[in-house]
N, C-alpha and C. Protein backbone atom coordinates (compact mmCIF):
# COMPACT_ATOMS: atom_id res chain seq x y z
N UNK A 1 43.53 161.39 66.04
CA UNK A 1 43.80 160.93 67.38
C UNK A 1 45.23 161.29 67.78
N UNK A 2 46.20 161.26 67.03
CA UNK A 2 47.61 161.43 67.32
C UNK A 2 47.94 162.72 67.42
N UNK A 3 47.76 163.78 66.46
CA UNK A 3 47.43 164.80 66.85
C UNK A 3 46.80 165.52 67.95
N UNK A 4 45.70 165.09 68.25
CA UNK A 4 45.18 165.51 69.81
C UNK A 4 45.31 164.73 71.25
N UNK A 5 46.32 163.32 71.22
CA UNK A 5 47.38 163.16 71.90
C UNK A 5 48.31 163.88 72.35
N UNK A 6 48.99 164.25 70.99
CA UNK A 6 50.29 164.97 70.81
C UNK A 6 50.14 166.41 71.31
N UNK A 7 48.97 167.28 70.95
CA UNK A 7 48.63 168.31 71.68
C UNK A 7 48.37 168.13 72.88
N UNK A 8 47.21 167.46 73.64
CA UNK A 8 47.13 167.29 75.19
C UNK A 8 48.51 167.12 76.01
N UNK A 9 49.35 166.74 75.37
CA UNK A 9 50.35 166.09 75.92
C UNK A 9 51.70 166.75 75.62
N UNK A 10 51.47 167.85 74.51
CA UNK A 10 52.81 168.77 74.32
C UNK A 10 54.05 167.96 74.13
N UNK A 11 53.92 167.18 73.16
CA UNK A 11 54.70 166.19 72.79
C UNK A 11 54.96 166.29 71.13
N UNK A 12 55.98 165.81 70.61
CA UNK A 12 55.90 166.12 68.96
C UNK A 12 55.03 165.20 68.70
N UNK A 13 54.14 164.79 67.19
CA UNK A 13 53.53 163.86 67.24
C UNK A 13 53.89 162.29 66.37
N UNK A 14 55.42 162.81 66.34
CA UNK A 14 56.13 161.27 65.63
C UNK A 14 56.34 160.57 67.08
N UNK A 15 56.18 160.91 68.20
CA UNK A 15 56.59 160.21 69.23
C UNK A 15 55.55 159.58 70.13
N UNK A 16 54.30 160.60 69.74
CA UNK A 16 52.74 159.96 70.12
C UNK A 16 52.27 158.69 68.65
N UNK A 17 52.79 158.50 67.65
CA UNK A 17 52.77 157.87 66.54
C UNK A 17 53.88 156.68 67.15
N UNK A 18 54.84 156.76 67.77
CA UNK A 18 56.06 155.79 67.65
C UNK A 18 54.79 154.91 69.46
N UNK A 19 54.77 156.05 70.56
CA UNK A 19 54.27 155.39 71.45
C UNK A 19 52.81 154.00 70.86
N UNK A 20 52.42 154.68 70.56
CA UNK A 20 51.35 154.29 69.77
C UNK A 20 51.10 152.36 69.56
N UNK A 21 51.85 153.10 68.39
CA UNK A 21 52.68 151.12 68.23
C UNK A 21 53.38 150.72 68.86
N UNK A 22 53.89 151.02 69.84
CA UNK A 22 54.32 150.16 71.08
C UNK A 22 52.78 149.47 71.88
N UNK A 23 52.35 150.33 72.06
CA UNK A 23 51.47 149.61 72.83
C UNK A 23 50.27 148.80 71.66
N UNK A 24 50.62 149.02 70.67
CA UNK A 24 49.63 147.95 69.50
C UNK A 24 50.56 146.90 69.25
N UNK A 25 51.47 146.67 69.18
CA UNK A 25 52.65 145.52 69.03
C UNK A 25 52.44 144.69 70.41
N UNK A 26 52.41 145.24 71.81
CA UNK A 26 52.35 144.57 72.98
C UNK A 26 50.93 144.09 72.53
N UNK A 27 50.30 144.69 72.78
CA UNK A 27 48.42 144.18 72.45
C UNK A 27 48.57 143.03 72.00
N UNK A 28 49.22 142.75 70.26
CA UNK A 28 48.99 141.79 69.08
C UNK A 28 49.99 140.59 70.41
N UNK A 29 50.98 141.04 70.91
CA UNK A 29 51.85 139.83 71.65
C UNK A 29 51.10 139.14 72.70
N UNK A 30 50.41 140.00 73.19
CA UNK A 30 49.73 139.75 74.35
C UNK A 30 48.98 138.72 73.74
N UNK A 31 47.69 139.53 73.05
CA UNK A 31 46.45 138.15 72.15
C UNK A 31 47.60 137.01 71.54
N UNK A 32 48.38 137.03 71.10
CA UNK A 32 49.50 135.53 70.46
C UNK A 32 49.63 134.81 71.84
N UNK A 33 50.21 135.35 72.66
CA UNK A 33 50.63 134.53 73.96
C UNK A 33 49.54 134.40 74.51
N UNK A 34 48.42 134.61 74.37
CA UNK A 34 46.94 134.34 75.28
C UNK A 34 46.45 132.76 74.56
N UNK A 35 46.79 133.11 72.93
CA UNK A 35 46.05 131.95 72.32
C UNK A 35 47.13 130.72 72.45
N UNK A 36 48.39 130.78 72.19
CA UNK A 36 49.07 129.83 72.54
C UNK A 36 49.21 128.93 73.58
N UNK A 37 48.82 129.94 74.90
CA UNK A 37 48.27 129.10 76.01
C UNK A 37 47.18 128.47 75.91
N UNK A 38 46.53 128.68 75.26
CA UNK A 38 44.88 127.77 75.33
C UNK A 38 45.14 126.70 74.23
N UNK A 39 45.68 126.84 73.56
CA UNK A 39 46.23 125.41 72.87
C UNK A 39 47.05 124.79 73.03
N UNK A 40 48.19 125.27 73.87
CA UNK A 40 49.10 123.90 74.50
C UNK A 40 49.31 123.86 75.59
N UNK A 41 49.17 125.03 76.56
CA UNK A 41 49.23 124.92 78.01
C UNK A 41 50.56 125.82 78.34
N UNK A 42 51.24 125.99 77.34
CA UNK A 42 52.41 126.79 77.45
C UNK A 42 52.12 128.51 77.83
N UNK A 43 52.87 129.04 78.97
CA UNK A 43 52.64 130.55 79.21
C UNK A 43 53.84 131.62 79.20
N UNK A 44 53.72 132.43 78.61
CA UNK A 44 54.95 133.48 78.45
C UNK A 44 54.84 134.14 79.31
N UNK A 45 55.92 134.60 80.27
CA UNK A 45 56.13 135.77 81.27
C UNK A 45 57.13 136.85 80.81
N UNK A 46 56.59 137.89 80.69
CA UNK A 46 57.59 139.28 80.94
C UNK A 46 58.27 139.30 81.78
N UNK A 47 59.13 139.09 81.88
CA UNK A 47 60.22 139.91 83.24
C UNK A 47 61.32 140.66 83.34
N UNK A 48 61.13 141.57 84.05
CA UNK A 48 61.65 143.08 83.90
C UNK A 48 62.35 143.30 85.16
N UNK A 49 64.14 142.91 84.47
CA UNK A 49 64.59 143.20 86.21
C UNK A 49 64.85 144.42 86.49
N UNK A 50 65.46 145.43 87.06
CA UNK A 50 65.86 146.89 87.42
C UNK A 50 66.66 146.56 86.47
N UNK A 51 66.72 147.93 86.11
CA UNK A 51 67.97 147.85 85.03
C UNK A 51 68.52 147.42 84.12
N UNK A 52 67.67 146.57 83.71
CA UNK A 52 68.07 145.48 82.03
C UNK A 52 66.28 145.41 81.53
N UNK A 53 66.80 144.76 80.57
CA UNK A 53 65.81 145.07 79.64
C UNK A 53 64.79 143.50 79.65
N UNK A 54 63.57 143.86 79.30
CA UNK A 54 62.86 142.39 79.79
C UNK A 54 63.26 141.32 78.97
N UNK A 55 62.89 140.14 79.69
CA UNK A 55 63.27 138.81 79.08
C UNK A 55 61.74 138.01 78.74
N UNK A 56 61.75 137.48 77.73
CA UNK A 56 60.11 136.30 78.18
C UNK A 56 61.05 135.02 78.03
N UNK A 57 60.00 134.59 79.30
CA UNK A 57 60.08 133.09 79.70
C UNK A 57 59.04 132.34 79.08
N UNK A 58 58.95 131.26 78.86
CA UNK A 58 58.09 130.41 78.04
C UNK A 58 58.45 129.15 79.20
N UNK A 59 56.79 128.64 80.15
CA UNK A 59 57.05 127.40 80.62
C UNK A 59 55.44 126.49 80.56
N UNK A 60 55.39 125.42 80.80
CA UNK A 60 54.00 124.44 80.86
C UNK A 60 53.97 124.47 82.15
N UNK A 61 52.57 123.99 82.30
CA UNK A 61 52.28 123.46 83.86
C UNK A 61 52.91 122.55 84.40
N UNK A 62 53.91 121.76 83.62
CA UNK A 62 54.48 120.29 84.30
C UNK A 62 55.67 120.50 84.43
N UNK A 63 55.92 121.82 84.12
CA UNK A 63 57.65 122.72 84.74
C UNK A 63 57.20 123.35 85.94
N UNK A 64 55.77 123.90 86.81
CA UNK A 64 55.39 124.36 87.76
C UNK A 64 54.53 123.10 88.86
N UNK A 65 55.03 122.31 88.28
CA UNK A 65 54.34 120.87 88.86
C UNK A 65 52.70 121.08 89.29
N UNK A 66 52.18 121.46 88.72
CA UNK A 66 50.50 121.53 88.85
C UNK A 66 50.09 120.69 87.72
């Protein structure tokens, strides 16, 4: 698969290997912060301002008053 990434895409293929696990590391964060919400009510936000690098926020529903 990385290989014929790396070819379609004319890219070396340590960098279709490095992209790779970026987006399998977000995935695994994503499913953690999905299940954590369903057991305490708590939700993580990404936020990505111009120019700096993202932050996560962690808040409950009774910090959004709902």
């Amino acid at each position: 698969m990385i290989a014929n990434y790396a070819n379609q895409l004319n890219v070396p293929e340590e960098k279709v290997t490095i992209l790779l696990e970026e987006l399998r590391a977000h995935a695994v964060q994503k499913l953690a912060e999905r299940v954590k919400f369903r057991q305490s009510g708590l939700a993580t936000l990404k936020v990505k301002l111009s120019g700096q690098l993202a932050k996560r926020v962690t808040f409950s529903h009774s910090d959004i008053g709902s």
